[in-house]
C-alpha atoms as a PDB file:
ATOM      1  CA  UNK A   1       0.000   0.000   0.000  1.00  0.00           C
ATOM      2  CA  UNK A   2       1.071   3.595  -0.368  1.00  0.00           C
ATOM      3  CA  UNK A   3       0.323   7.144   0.399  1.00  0.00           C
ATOM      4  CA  UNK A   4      -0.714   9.323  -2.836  1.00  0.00           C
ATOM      5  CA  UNK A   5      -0.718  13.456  -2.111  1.00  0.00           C
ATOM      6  CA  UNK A   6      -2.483  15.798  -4.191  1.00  0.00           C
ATOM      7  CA  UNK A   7      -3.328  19.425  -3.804  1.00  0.00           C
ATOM      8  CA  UNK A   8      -7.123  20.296  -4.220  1.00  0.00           C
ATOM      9  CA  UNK A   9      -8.699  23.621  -3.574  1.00  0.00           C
ATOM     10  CA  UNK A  10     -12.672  24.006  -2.385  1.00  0.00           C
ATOM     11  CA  UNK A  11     -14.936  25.577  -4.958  1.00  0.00           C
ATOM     12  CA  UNK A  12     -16.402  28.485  -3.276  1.00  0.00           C
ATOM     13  CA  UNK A  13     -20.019  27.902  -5.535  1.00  0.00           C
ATOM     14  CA  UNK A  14     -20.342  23.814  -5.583  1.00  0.00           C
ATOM     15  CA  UNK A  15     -18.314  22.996  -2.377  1.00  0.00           C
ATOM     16  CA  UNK A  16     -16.054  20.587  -4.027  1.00  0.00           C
ATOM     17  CA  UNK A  17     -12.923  19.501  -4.109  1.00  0.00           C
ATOM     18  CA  UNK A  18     -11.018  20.593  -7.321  1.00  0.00           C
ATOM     19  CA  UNK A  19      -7.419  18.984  -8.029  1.00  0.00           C
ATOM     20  CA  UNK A  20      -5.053  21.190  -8.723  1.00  0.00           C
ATOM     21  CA  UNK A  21      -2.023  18.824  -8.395  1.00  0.00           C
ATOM     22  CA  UNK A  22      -3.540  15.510  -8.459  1.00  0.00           C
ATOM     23  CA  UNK A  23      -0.033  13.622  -8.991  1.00  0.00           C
ATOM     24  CA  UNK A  24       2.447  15.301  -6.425  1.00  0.00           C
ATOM     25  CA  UNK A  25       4.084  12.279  -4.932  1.00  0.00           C
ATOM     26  CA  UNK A  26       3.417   8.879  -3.760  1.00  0.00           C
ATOM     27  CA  UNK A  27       5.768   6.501  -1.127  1.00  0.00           C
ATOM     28  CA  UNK A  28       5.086   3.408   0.813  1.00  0.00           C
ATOM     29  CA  UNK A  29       3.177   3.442   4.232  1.00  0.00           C
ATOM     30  CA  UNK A  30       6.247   1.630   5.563  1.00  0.00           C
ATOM     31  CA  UNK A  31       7.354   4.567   5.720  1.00  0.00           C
ATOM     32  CA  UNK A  32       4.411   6.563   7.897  1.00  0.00           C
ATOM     33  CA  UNK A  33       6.711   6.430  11.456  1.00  0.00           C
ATOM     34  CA  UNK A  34       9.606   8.052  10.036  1.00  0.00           C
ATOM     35  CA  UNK A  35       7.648  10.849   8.310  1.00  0.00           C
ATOM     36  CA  UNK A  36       5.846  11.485  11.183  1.00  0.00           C
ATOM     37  CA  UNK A  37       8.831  11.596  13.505  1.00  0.00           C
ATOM     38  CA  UNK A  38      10.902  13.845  10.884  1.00  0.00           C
ATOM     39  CA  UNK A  39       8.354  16.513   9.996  1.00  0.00           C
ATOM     40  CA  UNK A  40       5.487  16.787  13.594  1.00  0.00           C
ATOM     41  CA  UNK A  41       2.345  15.903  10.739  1.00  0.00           C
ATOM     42  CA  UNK A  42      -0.296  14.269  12.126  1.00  0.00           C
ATOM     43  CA  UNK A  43      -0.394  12.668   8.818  1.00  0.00           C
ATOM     44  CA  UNK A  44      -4.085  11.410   8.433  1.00  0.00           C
ATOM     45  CA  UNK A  45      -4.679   9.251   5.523  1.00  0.00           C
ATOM     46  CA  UNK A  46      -7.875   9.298   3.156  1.00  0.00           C
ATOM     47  CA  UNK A  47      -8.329  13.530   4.647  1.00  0.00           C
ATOM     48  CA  UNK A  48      -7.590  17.126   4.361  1.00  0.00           C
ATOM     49  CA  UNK A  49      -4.260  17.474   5.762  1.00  0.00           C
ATOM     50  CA  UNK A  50      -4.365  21.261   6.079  1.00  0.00           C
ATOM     51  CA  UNK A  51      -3.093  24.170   4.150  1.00  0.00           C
ATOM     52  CA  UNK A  52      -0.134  23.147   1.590  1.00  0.00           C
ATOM     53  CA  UNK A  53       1.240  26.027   3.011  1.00  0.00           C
ATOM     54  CA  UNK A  54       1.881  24.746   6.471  1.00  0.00           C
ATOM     55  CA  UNK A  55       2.526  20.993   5.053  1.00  0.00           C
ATOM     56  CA  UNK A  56       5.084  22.215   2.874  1.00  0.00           C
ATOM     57  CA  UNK A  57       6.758  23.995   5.621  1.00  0.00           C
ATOM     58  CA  UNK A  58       6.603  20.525   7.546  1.00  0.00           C
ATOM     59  CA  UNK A  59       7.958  18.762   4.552  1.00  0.00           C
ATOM     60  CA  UNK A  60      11.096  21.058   4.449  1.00  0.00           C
ATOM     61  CA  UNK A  61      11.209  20.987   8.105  1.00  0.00           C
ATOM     62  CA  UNK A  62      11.527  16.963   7.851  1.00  0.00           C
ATOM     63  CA  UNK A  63      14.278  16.923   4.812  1.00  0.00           C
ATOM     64  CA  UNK A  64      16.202  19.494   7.158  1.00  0.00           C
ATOM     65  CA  UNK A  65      15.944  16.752   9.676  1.00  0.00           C
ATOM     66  CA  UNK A  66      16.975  13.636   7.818  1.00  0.00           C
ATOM     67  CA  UNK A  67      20.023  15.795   5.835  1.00  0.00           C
ATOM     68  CA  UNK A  68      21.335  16.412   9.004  1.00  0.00           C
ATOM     69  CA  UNK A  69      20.177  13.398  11.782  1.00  0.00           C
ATOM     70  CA  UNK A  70      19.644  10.478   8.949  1.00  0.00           C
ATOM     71  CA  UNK A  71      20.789   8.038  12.031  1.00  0.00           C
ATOM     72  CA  UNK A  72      18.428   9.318  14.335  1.00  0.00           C
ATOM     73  CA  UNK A  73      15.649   7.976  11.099  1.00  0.00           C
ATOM     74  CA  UNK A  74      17.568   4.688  10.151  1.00  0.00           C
ATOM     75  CA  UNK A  75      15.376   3.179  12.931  1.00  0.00           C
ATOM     76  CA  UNK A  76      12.193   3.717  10.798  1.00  0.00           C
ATOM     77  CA  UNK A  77      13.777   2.100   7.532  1.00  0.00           C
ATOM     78  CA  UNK A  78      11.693  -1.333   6.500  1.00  0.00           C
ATOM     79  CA  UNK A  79      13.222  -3.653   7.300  1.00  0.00           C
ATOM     80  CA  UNK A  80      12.298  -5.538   3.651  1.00  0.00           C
ATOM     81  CA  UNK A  81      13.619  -2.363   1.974  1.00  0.00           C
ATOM     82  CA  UNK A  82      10.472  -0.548   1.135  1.00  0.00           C
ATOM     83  CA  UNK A  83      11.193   2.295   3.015  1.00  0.00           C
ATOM     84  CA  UNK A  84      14.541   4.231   3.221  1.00  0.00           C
ATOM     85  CA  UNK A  85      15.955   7.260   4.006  1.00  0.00           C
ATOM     86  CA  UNK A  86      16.988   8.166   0.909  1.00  0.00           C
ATOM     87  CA  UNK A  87      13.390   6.707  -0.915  1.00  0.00           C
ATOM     88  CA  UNK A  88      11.720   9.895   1.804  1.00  0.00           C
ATOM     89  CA  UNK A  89      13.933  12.519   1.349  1.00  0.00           C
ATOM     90  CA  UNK A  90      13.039  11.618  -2.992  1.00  0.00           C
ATOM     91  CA  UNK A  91       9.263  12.077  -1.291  1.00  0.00           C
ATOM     92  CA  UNK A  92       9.860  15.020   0.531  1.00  0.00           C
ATOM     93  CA  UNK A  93      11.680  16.855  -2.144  1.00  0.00           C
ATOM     94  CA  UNK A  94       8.970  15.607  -4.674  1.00  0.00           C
ATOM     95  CA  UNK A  95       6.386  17.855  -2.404  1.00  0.00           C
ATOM     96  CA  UNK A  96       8.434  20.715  -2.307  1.00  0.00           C
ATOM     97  CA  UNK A  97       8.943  20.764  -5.938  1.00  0.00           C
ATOM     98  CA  UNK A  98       4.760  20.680  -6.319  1.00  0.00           C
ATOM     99  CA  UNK A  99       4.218  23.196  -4.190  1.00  0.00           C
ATOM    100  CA  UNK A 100       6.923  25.559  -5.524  1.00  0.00           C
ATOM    101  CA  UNK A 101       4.776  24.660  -9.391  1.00  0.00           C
ATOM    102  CA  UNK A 102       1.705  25.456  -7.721  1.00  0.00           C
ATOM    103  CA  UNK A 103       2.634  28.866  -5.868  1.00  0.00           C
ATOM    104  CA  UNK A 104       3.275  30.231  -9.216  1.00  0.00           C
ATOM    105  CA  UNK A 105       0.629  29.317 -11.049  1.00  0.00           C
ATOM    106  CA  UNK A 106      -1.842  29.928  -8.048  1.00  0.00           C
ATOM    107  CA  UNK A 107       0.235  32.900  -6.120  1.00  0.00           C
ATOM    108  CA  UNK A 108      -3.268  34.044  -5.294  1.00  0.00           C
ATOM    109  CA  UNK A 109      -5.365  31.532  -4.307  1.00  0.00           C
ATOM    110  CA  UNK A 110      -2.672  29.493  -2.190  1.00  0.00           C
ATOM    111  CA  UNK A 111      -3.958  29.931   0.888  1.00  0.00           C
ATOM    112  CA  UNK A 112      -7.003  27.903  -0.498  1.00  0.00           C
ATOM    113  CA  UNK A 113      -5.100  25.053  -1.535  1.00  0.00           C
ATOM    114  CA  UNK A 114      -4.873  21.826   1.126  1.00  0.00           C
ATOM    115  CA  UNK A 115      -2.914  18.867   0.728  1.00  0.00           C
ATOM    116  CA  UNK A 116      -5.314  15.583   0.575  1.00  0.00           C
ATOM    117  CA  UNK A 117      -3.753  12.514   1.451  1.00  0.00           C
ATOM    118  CA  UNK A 118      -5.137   9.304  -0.242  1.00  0.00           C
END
């Protein structure tokens, strides 16, 4: 199983959910613990994680934390190799890198956008 993160933002008429990053990034649940532990997420799966805003500043919070500590995280690694360090920090980076697309092309409407983890 795995964790797939997109960025939606509510239309203000219908009250839906719109995708506007549907594909951000996707990594085993093996690795749940460590992201938890690297980044202070709740990390709720199949919900609105909040504002991509504050995720994002999470997410680089948590590849500050595994650049620097990776043996405080080696504890968290699967043990059958789906999981790593390395595999998160591809994760983490792949978030950043959405977010950074989607503050330009919605510089505006940003603080609309939350980070839905499926």
């Amino acid at each position: 199983m795995s964790y797939d993160i997109s960025f939606r933002m509510k239309n203000n008429i219908s009250g839906e959910w719109i995708y506007v990053a549907p594909e951000v990034a996707n990594i085993t649940w093996n690795l749940r613990e460590m992201i938890v532990k690297s980044t202070g997420l709740t990390w709720r799966n199949e919900a609105d994680n909040g504002n991509v805003v504050d995720f994002t500043n999470a997410i680089k919070h948590g590849l500050e934390e595994l650049n620097k500590y990776p043996e405080k995280y080696t504890k968290y690694e699967s043990p059958n190799g789906w999981g790593t360090i390395e595999g998160c920090r591809r994760f983490f980076s792949n978030i950043i890198d959405a977010y950074e697309e989607t503050a330009k092309r919605y510089p505006k409407s940003l603080k609309r956008v939350h980070v839905w983890i499926d």
